[in-house]
N, C-alpha and C. Protein backbone atom coordinates (compact mmCIF):
# COMPACT_ATOMS: atom_id res chain seq x y z
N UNK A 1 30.09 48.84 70.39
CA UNK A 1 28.93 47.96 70.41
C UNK A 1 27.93 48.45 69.37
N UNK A 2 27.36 47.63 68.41
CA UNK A 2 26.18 48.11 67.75
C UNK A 2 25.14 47.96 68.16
N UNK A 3 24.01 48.87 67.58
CA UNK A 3 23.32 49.12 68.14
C UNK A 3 22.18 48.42 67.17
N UNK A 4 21.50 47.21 67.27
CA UNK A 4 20.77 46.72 66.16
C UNK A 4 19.32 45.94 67.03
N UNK A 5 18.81 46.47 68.03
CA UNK A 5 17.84 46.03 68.48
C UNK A 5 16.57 46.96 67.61
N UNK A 6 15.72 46.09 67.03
CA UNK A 6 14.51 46.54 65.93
C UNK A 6 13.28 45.66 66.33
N UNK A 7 13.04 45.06 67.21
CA UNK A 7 11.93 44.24 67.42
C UNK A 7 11.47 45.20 68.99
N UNK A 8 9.98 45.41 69.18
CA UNK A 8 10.25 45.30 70.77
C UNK A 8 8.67 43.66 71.09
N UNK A 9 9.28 43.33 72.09
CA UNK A 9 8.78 42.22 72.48
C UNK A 9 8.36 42.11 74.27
N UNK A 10 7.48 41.67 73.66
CA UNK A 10 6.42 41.39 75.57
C UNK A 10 5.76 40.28 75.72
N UNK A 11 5.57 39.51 76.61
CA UNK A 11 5.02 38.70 77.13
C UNK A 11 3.77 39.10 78.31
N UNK A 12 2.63 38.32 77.75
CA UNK A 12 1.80 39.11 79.21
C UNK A 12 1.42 40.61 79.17
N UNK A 13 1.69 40.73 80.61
CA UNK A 13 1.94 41.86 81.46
C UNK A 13 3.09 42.49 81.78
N UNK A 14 3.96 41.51 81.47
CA UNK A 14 5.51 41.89 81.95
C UNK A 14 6.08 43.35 81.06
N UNK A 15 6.94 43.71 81.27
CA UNK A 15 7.88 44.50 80.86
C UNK A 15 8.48 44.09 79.50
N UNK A 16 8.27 45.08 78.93
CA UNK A 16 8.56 44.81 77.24
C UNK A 16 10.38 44.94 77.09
N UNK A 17 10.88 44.07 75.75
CA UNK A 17 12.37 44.02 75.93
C UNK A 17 12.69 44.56 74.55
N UNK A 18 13.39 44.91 73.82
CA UNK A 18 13.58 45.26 72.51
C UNK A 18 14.78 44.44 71.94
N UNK A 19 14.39 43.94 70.83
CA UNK A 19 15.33 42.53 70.76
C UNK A 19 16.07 42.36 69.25
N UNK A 20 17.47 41.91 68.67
CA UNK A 20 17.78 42.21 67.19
C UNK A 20 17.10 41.01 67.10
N UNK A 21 17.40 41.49 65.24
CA UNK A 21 16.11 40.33 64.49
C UNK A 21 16.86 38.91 64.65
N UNK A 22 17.85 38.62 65.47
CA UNK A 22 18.10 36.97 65.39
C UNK A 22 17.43 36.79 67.02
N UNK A 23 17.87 37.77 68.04
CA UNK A 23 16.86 37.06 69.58
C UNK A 23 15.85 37.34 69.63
N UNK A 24 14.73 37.97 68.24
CA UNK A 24 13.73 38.03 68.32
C UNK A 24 12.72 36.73 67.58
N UNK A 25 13.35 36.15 66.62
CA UNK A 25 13.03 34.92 66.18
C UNK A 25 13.11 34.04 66.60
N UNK A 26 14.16 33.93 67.52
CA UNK A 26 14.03 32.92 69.04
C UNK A 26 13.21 32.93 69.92
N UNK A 27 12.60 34.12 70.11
CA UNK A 27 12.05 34.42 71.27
C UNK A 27 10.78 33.72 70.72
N UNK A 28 10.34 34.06 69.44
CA UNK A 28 9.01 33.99 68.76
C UNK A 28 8.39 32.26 68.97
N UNK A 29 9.91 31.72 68.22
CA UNK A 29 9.86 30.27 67.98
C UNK A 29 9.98 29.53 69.42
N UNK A 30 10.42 30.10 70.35
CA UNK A 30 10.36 30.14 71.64
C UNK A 30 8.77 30.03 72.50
N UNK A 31 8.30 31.19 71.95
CA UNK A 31 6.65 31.39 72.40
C UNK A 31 5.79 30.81 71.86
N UNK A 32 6.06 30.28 70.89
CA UNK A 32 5.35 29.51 69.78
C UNK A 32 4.81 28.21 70.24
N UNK A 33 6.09 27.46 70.48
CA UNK A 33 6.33 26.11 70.96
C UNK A 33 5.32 25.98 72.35
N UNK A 34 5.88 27.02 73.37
CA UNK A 34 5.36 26.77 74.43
C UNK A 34 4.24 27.25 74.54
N UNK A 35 3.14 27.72 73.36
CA UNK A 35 1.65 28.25 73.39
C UNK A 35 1.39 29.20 74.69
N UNK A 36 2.37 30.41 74.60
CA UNK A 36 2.58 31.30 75.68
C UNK A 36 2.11 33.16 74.55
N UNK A 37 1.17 33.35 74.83
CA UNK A 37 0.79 34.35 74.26
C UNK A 37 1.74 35.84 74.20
N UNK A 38 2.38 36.14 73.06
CA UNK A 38 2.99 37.08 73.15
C UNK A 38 3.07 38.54 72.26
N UNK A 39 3.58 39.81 72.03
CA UNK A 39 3.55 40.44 71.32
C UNK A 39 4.58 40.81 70.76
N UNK A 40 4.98 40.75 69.74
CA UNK A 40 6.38 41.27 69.00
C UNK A 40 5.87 42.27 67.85
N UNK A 41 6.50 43.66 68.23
CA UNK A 41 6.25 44.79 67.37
C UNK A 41 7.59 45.38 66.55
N UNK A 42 7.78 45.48 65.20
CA UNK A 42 8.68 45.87 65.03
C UNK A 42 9.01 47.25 64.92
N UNK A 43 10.09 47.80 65.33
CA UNK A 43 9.96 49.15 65.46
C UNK A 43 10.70 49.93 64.18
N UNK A 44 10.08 50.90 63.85
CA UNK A 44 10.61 52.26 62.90
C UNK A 44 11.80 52.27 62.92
N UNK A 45 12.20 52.79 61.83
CA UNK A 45 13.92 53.08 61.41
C UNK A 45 14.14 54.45 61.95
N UNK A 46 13.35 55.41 62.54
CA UNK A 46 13.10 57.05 63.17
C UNK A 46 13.05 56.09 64.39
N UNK A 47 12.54 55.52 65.05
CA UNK A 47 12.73 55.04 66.53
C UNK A 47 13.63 54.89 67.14
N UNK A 48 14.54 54.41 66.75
CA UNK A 48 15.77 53.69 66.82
C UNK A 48 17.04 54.60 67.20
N UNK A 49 18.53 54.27 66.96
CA UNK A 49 18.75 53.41 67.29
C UNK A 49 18.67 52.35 68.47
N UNK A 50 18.55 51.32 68.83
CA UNK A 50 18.45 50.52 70.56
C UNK A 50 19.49 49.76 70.22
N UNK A 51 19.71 49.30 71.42
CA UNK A 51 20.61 48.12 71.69
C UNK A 51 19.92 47.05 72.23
N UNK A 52 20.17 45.94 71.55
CA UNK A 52 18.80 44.63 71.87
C UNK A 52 19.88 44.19 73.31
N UNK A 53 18.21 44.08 74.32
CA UNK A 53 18.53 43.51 75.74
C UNK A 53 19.11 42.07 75.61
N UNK A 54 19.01 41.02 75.21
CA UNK A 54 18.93 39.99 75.08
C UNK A 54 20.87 39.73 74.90
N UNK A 55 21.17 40.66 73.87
CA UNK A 55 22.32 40.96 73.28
C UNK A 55 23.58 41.40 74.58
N UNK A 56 23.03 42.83 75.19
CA UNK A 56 23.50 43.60 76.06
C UNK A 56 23.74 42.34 77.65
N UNK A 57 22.73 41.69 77.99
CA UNK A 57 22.75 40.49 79.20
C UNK A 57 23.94 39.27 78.69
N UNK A 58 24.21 39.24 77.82
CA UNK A 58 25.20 38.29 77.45
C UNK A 58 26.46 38.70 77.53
N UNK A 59 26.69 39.86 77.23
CA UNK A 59 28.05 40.61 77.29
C UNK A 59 28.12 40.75 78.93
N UNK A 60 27.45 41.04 79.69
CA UNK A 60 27.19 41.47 80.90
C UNK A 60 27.67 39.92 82.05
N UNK A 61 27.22 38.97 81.72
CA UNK A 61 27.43 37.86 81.91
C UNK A 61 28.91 37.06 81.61
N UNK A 62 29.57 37.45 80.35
CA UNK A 62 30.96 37.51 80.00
C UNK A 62 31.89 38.09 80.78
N UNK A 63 31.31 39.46 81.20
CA UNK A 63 32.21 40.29 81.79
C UNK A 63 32.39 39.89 83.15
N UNK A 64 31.29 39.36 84.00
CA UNK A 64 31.04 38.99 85.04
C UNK A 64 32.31 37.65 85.32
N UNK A 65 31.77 36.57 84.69
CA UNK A 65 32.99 35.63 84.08
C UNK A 65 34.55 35.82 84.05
N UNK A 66 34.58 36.62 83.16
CA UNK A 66 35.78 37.13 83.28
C UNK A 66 36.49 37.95 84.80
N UNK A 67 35.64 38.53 85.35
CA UNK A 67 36.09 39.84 86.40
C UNK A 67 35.90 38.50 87.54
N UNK A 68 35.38 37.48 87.41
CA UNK A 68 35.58 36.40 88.25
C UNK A 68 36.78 35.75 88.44
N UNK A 69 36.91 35.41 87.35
CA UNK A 69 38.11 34.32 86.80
C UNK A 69 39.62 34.92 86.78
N UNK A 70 39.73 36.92 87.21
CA UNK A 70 40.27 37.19 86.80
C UNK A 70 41.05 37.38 88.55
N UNK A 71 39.71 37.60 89.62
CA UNK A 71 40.08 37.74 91.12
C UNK A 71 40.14 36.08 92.03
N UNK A 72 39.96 34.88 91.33
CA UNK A 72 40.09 33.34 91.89
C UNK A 72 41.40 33.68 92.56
N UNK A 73 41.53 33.11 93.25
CA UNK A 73 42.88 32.55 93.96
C UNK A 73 43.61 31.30 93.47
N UNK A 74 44.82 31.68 93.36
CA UNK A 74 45.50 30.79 92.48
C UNK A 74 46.89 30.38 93.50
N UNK A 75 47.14 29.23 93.43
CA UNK A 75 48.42 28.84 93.79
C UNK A 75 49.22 28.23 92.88
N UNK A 76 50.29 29.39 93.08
CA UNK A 76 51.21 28.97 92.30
C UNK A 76 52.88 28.03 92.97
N UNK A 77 52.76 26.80 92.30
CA UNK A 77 54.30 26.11 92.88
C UNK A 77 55.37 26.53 92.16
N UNK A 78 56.50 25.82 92.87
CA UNK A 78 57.90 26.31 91.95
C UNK A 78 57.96 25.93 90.80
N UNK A 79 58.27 26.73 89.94
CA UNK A 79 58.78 26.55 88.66
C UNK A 79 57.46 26.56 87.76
N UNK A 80 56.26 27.14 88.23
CA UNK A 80 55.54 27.52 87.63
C UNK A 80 55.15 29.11 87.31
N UNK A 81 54.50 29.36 85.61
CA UNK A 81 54.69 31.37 85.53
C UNK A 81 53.42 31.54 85.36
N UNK A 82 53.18 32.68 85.73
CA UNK A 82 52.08 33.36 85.75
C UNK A 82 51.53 33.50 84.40
């Protein structure tokens, strides 16, 4: 997995997320739209490396998917293969 999270980003009060530079331009154009006050800081090349959250919840969600799809119950008839 690379590790390319360089933005960190907050909304509010909430809990700050650290985000790569493509889910951080979403996020922006995101906050933008909806006139929702936010902070996006970009972080140092000595800071680093992170792994953007945004990035890491998607894989996480895949895997989930998968480890689902993988325990379904299946019936199988004759003359059908696994």
């Amino acid at each position: 997995m690379e590790k390319t999270g360089k933005y960190l980003t907050a909304v509010g009060e909430r809990a700050p997320a650290i985000m790569c530079e493509t889910h951080a331009k979403v996020f922006e154009q995101t906050m933008i739209t909806a006139d929702v006050p936010h902070t996006i800081y970009e972080l140092e090349d000595d800071d680093g490396p992170y792994y953007c959250h945004a990035c890491d919840f998607q894989k996480a969600k895949d895997y989930v998917k998968r480890r689902n799809k993988a325990n379904e119950s299946k019936i199988i008839l004759p003359g059908e293969y696994l």
